[in-house]
Protein backbone atom coordinates (compact mmCIF):
# COMPACT_ATOMS: atom_id res chain seq x y z
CA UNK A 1 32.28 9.42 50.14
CA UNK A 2 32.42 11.70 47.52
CA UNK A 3 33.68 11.35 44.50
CA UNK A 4 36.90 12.77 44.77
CA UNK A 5 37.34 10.52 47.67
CA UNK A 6 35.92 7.44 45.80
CA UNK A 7 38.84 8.29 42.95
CA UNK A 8 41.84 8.26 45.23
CA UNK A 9 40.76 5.38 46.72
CA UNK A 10 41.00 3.74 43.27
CA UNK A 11 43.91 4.80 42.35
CA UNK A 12 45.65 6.30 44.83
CA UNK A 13 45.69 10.02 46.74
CA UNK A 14 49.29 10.34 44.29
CA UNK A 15 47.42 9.65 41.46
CA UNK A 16 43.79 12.02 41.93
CA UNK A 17 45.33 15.25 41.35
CA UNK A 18 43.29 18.17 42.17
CA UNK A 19 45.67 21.01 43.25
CA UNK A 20 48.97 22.61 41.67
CA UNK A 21 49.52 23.09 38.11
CA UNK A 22 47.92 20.63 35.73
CA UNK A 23 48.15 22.70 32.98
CA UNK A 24 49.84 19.84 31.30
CA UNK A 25 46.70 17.82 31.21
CA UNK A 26 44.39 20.80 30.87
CA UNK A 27 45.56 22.46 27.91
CA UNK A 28 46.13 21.16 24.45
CA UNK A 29 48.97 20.96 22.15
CA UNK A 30 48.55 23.68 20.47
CA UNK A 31 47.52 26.14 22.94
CA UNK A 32 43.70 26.54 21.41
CA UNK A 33 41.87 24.68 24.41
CA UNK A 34 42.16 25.46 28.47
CA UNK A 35 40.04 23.28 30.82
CA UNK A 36 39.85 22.79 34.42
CA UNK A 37 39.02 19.57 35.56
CA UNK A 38 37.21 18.11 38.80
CA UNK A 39 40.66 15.79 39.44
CA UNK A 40 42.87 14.39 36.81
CA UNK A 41 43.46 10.55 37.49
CA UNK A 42 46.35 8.76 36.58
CA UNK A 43 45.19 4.75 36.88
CA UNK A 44 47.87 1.94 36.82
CA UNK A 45 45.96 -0.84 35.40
CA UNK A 46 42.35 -1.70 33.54
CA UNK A 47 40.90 -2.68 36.75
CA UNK A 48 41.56 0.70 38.38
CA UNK A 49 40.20 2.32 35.09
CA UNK A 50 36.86 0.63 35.38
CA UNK A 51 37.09 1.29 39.39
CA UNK A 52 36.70 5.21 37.84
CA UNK A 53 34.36 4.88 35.17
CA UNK A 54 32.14 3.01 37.60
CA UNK A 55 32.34 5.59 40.35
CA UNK A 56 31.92 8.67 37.98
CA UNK A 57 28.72 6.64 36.42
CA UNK A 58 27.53 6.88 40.17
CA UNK A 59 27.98 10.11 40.47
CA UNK A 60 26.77 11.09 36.77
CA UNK A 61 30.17 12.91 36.64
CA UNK A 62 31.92 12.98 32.81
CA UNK A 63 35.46 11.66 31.21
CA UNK A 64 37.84 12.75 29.63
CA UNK A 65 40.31 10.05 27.83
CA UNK A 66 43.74 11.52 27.55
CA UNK A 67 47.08 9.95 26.48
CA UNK A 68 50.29 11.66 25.35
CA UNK A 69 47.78 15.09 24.48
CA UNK A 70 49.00 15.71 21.43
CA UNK A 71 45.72 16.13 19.67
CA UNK A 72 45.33 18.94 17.37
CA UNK A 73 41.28 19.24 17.95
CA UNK A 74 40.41 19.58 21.39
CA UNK A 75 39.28 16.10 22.14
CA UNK A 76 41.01 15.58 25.18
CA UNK A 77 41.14 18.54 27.10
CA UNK A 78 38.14 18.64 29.63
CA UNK A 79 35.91 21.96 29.60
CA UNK A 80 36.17 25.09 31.49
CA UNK A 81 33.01 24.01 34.52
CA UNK A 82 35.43 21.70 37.01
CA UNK A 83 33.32 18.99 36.90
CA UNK A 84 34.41 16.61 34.48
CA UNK A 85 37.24 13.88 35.18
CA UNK A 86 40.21 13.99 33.08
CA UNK A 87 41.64 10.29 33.04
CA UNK A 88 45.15 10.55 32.00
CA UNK A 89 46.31 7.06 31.26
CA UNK A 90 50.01 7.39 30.66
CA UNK A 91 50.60 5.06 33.73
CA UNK A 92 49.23 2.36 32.01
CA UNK A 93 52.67 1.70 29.46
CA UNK A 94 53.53 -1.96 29.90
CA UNK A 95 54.48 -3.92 26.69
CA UNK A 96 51.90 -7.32 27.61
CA UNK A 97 53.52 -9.84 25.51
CA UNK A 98 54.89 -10.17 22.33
CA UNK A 99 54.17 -13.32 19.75
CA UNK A 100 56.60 -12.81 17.63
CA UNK A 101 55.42 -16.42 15.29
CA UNK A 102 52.01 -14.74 15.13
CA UNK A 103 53.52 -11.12 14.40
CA UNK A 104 51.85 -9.33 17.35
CA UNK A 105 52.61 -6.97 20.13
CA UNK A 106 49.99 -6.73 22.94
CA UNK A 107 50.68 -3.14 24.89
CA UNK A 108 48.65 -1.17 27.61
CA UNK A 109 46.74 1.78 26.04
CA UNK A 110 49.32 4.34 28.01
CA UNK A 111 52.13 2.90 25.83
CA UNK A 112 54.25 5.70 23.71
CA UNK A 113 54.27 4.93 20.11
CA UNK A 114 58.33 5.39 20.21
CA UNK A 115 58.06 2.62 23.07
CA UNK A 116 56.15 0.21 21.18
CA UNK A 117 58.28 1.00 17.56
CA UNK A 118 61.46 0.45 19.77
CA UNK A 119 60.13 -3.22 21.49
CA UNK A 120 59.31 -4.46 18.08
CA UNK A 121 62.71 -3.48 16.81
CA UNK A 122 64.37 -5.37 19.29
CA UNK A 123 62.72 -8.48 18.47
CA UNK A 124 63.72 -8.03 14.66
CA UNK A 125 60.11 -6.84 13.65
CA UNK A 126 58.12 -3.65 12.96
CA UNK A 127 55.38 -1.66 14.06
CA UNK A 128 54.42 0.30 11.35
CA UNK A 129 52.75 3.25 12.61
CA UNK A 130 55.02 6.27 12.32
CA UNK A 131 54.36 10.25 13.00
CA UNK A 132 55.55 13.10 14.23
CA UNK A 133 55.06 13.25 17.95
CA UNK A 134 56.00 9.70 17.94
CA UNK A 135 58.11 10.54 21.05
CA UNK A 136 55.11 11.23 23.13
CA UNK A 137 51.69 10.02 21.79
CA UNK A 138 50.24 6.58 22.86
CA UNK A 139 48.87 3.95 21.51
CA UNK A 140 45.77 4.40 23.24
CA UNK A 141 45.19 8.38 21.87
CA UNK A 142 46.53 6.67 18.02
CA UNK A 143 43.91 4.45 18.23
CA UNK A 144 41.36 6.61 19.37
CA UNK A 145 41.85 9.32 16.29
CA UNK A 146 42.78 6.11 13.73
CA UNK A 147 46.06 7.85 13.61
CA UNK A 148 47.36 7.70 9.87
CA UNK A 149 51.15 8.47 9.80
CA UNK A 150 53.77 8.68 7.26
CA UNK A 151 53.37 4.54 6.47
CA UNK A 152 50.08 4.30 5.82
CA UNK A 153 50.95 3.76 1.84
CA UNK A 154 52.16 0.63 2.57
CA UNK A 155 50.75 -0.26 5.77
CA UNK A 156 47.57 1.76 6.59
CA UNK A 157 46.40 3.43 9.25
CA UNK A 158 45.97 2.51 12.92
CA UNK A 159 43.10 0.63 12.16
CA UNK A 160 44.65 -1.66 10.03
CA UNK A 161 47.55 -2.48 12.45
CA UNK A 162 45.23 -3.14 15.43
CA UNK A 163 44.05 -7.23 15.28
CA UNK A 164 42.49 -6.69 18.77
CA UNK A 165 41.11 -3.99 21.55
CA UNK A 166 40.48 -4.11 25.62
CA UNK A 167 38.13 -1.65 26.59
CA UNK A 168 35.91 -0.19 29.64
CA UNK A 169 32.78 0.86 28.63
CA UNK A 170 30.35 3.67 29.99
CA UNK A 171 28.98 1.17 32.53
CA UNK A 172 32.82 0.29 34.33
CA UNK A 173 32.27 -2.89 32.33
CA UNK A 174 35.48 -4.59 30.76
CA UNK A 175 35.52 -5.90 26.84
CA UNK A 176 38.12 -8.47 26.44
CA UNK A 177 39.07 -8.13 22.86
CA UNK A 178 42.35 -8.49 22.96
CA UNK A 179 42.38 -11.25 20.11
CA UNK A 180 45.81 -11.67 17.88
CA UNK A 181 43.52 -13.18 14.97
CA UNK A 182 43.59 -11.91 11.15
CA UNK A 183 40.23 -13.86 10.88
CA UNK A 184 37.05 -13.52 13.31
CA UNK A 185 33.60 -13.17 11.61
CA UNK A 186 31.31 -14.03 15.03
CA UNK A 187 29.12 -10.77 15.00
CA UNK A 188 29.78 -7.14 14.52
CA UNK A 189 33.13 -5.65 14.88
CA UNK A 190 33.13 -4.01 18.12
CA UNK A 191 36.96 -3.36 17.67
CA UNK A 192 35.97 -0.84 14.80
CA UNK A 193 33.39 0.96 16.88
CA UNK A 194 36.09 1.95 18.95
CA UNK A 195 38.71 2.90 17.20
CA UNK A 196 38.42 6.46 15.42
CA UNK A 197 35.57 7.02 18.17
CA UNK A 198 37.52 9.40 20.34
CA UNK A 199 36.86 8.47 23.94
CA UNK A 200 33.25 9.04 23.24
CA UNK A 201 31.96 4.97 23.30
CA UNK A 202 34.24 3.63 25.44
CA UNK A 203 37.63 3.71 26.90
CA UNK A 204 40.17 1.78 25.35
CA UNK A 205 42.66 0.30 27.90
CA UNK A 206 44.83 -2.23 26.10
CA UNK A 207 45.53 -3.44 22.16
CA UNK A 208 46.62 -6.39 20.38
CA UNK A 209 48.62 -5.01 17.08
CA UNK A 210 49.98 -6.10 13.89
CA UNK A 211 53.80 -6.64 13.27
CA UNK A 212 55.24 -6.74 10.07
CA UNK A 213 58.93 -8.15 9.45
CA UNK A 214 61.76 -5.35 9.52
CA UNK A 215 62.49 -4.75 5.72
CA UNK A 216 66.20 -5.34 4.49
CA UNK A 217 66.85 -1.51 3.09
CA UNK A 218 65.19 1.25 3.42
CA UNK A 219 65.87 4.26 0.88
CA UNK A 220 64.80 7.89 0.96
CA UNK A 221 65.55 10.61 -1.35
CA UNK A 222 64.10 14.37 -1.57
CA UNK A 223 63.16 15.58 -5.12
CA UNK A 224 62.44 19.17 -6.77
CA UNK A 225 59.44 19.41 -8.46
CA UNK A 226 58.23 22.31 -10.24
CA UNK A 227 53.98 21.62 -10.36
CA UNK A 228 51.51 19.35 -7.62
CA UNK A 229 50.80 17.85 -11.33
CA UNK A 230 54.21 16.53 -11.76
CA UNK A 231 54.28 15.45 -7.96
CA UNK A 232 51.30 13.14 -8.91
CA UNK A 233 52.76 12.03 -12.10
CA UNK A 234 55.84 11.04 -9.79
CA UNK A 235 53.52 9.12 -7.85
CA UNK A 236 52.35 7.15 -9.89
CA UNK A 237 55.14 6.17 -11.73
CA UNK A 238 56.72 5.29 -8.46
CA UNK A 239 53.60 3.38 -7.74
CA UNK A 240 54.20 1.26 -11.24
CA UNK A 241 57.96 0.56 -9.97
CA UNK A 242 58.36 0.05 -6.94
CA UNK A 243 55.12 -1.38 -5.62
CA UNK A 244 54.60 -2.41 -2.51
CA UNK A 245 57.33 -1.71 -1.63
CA UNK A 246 56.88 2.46 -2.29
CA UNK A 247 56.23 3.06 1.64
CA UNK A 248 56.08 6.98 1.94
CA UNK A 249 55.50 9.69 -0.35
CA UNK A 250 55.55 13.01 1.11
CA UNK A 251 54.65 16.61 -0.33
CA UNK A 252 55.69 20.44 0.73
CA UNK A 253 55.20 23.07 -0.53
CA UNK A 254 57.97 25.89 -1.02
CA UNK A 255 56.33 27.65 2.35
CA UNK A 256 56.53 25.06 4.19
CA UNK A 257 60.13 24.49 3.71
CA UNK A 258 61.17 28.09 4.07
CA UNK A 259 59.05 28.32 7.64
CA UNK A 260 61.44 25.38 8.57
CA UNK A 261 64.50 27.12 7.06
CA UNK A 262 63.71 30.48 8.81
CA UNK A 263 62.96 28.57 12.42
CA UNK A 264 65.17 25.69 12.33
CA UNK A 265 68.40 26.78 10.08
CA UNK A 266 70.25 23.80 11.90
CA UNK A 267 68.43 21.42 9.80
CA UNK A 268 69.96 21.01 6.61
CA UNK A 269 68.20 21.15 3.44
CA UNK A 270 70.01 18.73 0.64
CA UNK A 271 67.88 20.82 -2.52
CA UNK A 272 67.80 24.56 -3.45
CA UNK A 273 64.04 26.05 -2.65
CA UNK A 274 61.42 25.34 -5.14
CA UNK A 275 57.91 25.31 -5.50
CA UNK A 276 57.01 21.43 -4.48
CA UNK A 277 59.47 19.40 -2.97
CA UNK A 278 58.52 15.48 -2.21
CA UNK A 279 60.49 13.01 -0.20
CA UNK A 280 59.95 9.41 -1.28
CA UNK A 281 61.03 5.96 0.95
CA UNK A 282 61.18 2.94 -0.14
CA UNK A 283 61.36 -0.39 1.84
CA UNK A 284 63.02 -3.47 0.18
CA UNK A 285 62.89 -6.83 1.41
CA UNK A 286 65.79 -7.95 -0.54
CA UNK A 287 68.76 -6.09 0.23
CA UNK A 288 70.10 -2.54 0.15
CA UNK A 289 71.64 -3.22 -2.95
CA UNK A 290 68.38 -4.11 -5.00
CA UNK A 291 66.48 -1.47 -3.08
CA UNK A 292 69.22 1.45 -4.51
CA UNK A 293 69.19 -0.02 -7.85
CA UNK A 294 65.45 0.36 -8.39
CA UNK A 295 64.87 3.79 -6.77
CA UNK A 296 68.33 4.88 -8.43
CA UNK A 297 66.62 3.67 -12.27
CA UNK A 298 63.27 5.37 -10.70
CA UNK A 299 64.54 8.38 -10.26
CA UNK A 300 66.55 8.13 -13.38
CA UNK A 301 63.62 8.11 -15.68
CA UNK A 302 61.75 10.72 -13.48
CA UNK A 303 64.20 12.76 -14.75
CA UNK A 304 64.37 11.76 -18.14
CA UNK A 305 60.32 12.73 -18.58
CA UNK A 306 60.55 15.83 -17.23
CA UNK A 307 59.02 15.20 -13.75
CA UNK A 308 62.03 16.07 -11.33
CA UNK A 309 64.61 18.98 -11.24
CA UNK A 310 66.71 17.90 -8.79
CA UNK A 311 66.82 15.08 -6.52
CA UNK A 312 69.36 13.63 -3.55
CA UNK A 313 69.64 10.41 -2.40
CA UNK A 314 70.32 9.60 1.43
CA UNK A 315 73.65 7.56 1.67
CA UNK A 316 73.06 6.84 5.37
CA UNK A 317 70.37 6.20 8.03
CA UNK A 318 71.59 9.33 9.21
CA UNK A 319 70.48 11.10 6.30
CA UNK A 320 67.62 9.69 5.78
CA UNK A 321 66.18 10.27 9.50
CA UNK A 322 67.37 14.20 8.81
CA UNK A 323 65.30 13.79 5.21
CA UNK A 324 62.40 13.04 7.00
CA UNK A 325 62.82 15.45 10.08
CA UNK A 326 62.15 18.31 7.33
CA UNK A 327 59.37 16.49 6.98
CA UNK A 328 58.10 16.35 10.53
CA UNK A 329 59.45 19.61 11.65
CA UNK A 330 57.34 21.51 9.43
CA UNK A 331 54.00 21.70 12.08
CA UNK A 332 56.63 23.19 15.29
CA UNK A 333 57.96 25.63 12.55
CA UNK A 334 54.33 26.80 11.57
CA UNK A 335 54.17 27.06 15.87
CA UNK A 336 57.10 29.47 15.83
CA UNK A 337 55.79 31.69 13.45
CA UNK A 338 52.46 31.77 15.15
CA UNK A 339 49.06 31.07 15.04
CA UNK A 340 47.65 29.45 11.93
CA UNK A 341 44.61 28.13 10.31
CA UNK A 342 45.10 24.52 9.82
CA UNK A 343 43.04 21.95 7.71
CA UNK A 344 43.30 18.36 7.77
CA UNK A 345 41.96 17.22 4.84
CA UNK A 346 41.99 14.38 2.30
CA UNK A 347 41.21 14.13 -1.55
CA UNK A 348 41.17 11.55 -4.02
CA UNK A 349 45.05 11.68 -4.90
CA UNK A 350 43.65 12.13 -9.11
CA UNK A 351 41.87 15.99 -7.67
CA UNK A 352 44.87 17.14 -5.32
CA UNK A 353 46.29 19.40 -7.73
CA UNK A 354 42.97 20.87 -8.99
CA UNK A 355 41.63 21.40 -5.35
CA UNK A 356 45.17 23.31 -4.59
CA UNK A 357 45.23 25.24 -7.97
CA UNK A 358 40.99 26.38 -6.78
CA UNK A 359 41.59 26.77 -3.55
CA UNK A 360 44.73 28.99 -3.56
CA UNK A 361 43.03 31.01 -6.05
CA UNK A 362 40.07 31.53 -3.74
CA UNK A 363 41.71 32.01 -0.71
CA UNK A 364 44.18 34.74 -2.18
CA UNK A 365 41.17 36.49 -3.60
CA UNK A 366 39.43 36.88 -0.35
CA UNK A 367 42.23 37.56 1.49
CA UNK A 368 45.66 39.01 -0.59
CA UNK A 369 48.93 38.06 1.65
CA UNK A 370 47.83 35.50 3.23
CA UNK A 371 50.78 32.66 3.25
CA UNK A 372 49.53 29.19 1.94
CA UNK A 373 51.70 26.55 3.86
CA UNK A 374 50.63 22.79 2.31
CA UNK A 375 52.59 19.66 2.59
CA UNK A 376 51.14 16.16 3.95
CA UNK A 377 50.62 12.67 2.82
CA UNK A 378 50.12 12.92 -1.02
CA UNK A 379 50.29 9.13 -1.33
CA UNK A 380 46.98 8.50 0.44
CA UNK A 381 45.23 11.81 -0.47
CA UNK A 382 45.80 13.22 2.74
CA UNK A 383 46.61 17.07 2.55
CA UNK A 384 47.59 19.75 5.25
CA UNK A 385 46.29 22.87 3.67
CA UNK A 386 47.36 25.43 6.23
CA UNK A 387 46.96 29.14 5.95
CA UNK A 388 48.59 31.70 7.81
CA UNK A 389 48.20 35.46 8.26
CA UNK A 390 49.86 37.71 5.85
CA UNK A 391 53.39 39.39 6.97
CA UNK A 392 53.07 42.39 9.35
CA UNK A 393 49.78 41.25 10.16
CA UNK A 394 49.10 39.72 13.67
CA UNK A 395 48.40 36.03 13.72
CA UNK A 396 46.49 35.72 16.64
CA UNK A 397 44.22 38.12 15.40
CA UNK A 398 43.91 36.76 11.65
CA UNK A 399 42.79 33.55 13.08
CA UNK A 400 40.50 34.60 15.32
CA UNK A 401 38.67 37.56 13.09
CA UNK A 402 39.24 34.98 9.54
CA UNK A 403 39.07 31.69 10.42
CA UNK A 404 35.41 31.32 9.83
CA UNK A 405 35.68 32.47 6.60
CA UNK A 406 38.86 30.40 5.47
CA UNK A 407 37.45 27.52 6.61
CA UNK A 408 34.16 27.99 4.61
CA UNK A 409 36.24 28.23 1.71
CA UNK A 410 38.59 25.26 2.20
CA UNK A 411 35.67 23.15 3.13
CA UNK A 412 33.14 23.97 0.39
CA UNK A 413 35.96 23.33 -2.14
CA UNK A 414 36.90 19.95 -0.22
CA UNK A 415 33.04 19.03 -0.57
CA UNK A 416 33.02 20.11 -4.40
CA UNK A 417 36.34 17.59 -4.70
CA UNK A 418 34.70 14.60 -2.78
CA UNK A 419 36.91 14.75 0.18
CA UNK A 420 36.78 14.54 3.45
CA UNK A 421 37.36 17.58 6.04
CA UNK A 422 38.92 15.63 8.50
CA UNK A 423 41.77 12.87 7.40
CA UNK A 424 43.51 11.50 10.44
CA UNK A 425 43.05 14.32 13.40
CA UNK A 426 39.54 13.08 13.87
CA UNK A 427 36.57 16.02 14.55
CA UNK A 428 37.28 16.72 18.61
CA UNK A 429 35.49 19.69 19.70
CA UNK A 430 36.93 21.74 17.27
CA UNK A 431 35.41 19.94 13.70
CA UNK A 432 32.46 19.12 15.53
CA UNK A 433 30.08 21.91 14.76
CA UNK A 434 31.78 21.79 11.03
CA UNK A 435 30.34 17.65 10.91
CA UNK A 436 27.08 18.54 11.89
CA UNK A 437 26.52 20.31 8.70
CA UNK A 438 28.64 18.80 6.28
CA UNK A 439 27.92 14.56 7.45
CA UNK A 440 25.15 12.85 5.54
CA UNK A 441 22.24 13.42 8.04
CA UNK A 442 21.57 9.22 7.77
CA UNK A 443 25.57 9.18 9.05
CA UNK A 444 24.70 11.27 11.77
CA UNK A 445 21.65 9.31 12.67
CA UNK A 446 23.34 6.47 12.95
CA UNK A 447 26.65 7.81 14.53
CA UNK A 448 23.83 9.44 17.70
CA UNK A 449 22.33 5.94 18.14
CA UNK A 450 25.54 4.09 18.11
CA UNK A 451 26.46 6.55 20.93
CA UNK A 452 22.75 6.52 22.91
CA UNK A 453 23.58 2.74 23.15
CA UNK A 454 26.63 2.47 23.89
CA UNK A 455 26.74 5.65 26.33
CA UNK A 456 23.26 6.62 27.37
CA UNK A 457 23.94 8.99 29.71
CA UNK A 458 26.83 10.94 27.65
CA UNK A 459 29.60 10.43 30.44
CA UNK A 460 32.24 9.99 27.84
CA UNK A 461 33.63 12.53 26.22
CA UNK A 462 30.49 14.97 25.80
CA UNK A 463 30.89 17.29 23.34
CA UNK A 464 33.35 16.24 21.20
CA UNK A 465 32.27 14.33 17.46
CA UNK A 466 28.33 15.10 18.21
């Protein structure tokens, strides 16, 4: 047979897709990347999964991973020769089990993030892991990038919520990892290969994850502040009072509110434009009253040194889900104005406003106009310093003529602050080249034989990390 044939046999003729429009599995999010694949799959279950590795191994064909494809770096998109296998594993969305004594949730890979958030919920618990596209990304494609999210503060990344993994390998083999211990010190940790790896060692197919109980009160408030400098400050005194329980802390700049104003007017903005704006949440495990009274005195003596101009409090769940949809709505407003340069960066918090204050500076020299769109995750370091192409000027065009150069810039000042160039969108085909020469050369020795092992004949994902 060949291997089309072999694949439908697997999963079924419904589920080998080969003709009509699949530009929903061949292009990305963000329109940069257009493939065309030998068939896209759609498998129900782990053993049909590792029916398709196992048959593509045979035929030395390559996979593509794909969940909810909302990636913003090309790493699930197959290339432009017809020859590689896109696997699309969205199929694959049953919630396994849930222990809710042992706080865990075991889902299939295919599972949407909402999904899983919503099935924790209804046992009284909570899945931590929150982002944007929340509505549509999986839990396979979160683990795959080490998704990061506007909890991480409190709770960390995806890493940290996933106890366990189940995954095929390059061979069609299954790993049964699906473990719900906090505590497991018999060898290497295979589930941390995995995750953050991209689809390039392995395919992951199911996950055992951390719950956490659902806090009392949860307050969020937007505050004014004139300087990045005072936004830290903020930080850390909210750090010193609330503690733990100081869950998200949020940063945009006054560009990145006004693209949102301009494209989304419907949303209402509680605070008159300024240059830094930061949204704050707080989860208390005591009781709605407590949790008011301490971000109510914290905001209080923000004000009282000088740190905030203006703040509002949300009075409602209501407001505080439209609070954070500012927040969120920021990356489909820098959509509708078109193209843009985008970094994904992240910074020790104590050098964010110095790498901003150089980096503007730099980027404005070389190129006068341009618009400087930043806002992200100041709590954890992680920044999106986004540029986009002066008014009047086209934006397709900027990006593809400048974004060589901006990104040289951007990067070489991210490598002069000790940060990373990629914080939570992982290096897809798009950072890749960028790695190659900014990665410790002993990283990427050992990152190529961690893949020659694990994938010797470079089935899985080719192309994308190294």
């Amino acid at each position: 047979m060949t291997l089309v044939e072999t694949l439908r046999a697997a999963v079924g003729a419904a589920n080998a897709l080969t003709d009509g429009d699949l530009s929903a599995f061949e292009v990305d999010w963000r329109k940069r990347y257009r493939g065309r694949a030998l068939a896209v799959v759609r498998p129900a279950s782990t053993a049909e999964v590792a029916a398709v590795v196992t048959a593509c191994a045979a035929h030395g064909a390559a996979i593509v991973a794909q969940g909810g494809n909302t990636g913003l770096v090309g790493a699930s998109i197959p290339d432009a020769s017809g020859t590689q296998v896109l696997l699309n594993l969205a199929r694959m969305n049953r919630v396994r089990a849930i222990d809710a004594e042992n706080l865990t949730m075991t889902v299939d890979a295919g599972c949407v993030l909402q999904t899983v958030q919503e099935a924790a919920a209804a046992q009284g618990l909570l899945f931590a892991l929150s982002l944007a596209a929340e509505g549509s990304c999986t839990i396979g494609g979160n683990l795959a990038t080490n998704a990061g999210g506007t909890g991480m503060l409190r709770y960390g990344n995806a890493r940290e919520l996933c106890l366990g993994l189940e995954v095929v390998t390059a061979a069609g083999a299954v790993w049964g990892g699906l473990s719900g211990l906090r505590k497991d010190n018999t060898g290497y940790d295979l589930r941390d290969l995995f995750i953050g790896s991209e689809g390039t060692l392995g395919i992951i197919t199911g996950a055992t994850l951390k719950l956490h109980p659902q806090p009392a009160a949860v307050t969020t408030a937007l505050a004014a502040v004139t300087t990045l400098e005072a936004a830290v400050d903020l930080l850390q005194l909210a750090r010193a009072r609330l503690g733990a329980g100081l869950t998200g802390f949020e940063v945009m700049n006054r560009h990145a509110l006004a693209l949102v104003r301009s494209h989304m007017p419907q949303l209402a903005q509680p605070l008159p434009p300024s240059d830094w704006t930061v949204l704050l949440e707080q989860s208390d495990s005591e009781s709605e009253l407590h949790a008011r009274a301490l971000f109510e005195a914290l905001l209080e003596t923000a004000l009282e040194r000088g740190l905030i101009g203006d703040a509002a409090v949300a009075s409602s769940l209501e407001q505080s889900k439209t609070m954070w949809h500012l927040r969120e709505a920021i990356p489909m407003a820098q959509a509708l104005a078109g193209a843009n340069i985008k970094h994904d960066i992240a910074l020790p918090v104590s050098t964010v406003a110095r790498f901003v204050e150089r980096t503007d500076a730099l980027v404005l020299r070389a190129f006068p106009g341009v618009r400087l769109v930043d806002f992200g995750h100041l709590g954890d370091g992680n920044l999106h310093y986004n540029v986009q192409a002066p008014d009047g000027v086209d934006a397709a065009v900027f990006v593809r003529d400048r974004e060589a150069a901006v990104n040289a810039i951007v990067y070489d000042s991210v490598d002069a602050f000790g940060g990373s160039i990629s914080a939570e969108h992982g290096i897809g085909a798009l950072m890749r080249d960028e790695l190659a020469v900014r990665k410790s050369p002993v990283a990427l020795q050992l990152m190529r034989a961690i893949k020659r092992a694990l994938d010797p004949n470079d089935l899985l994902n080719p192309g994308r990390v190294l």
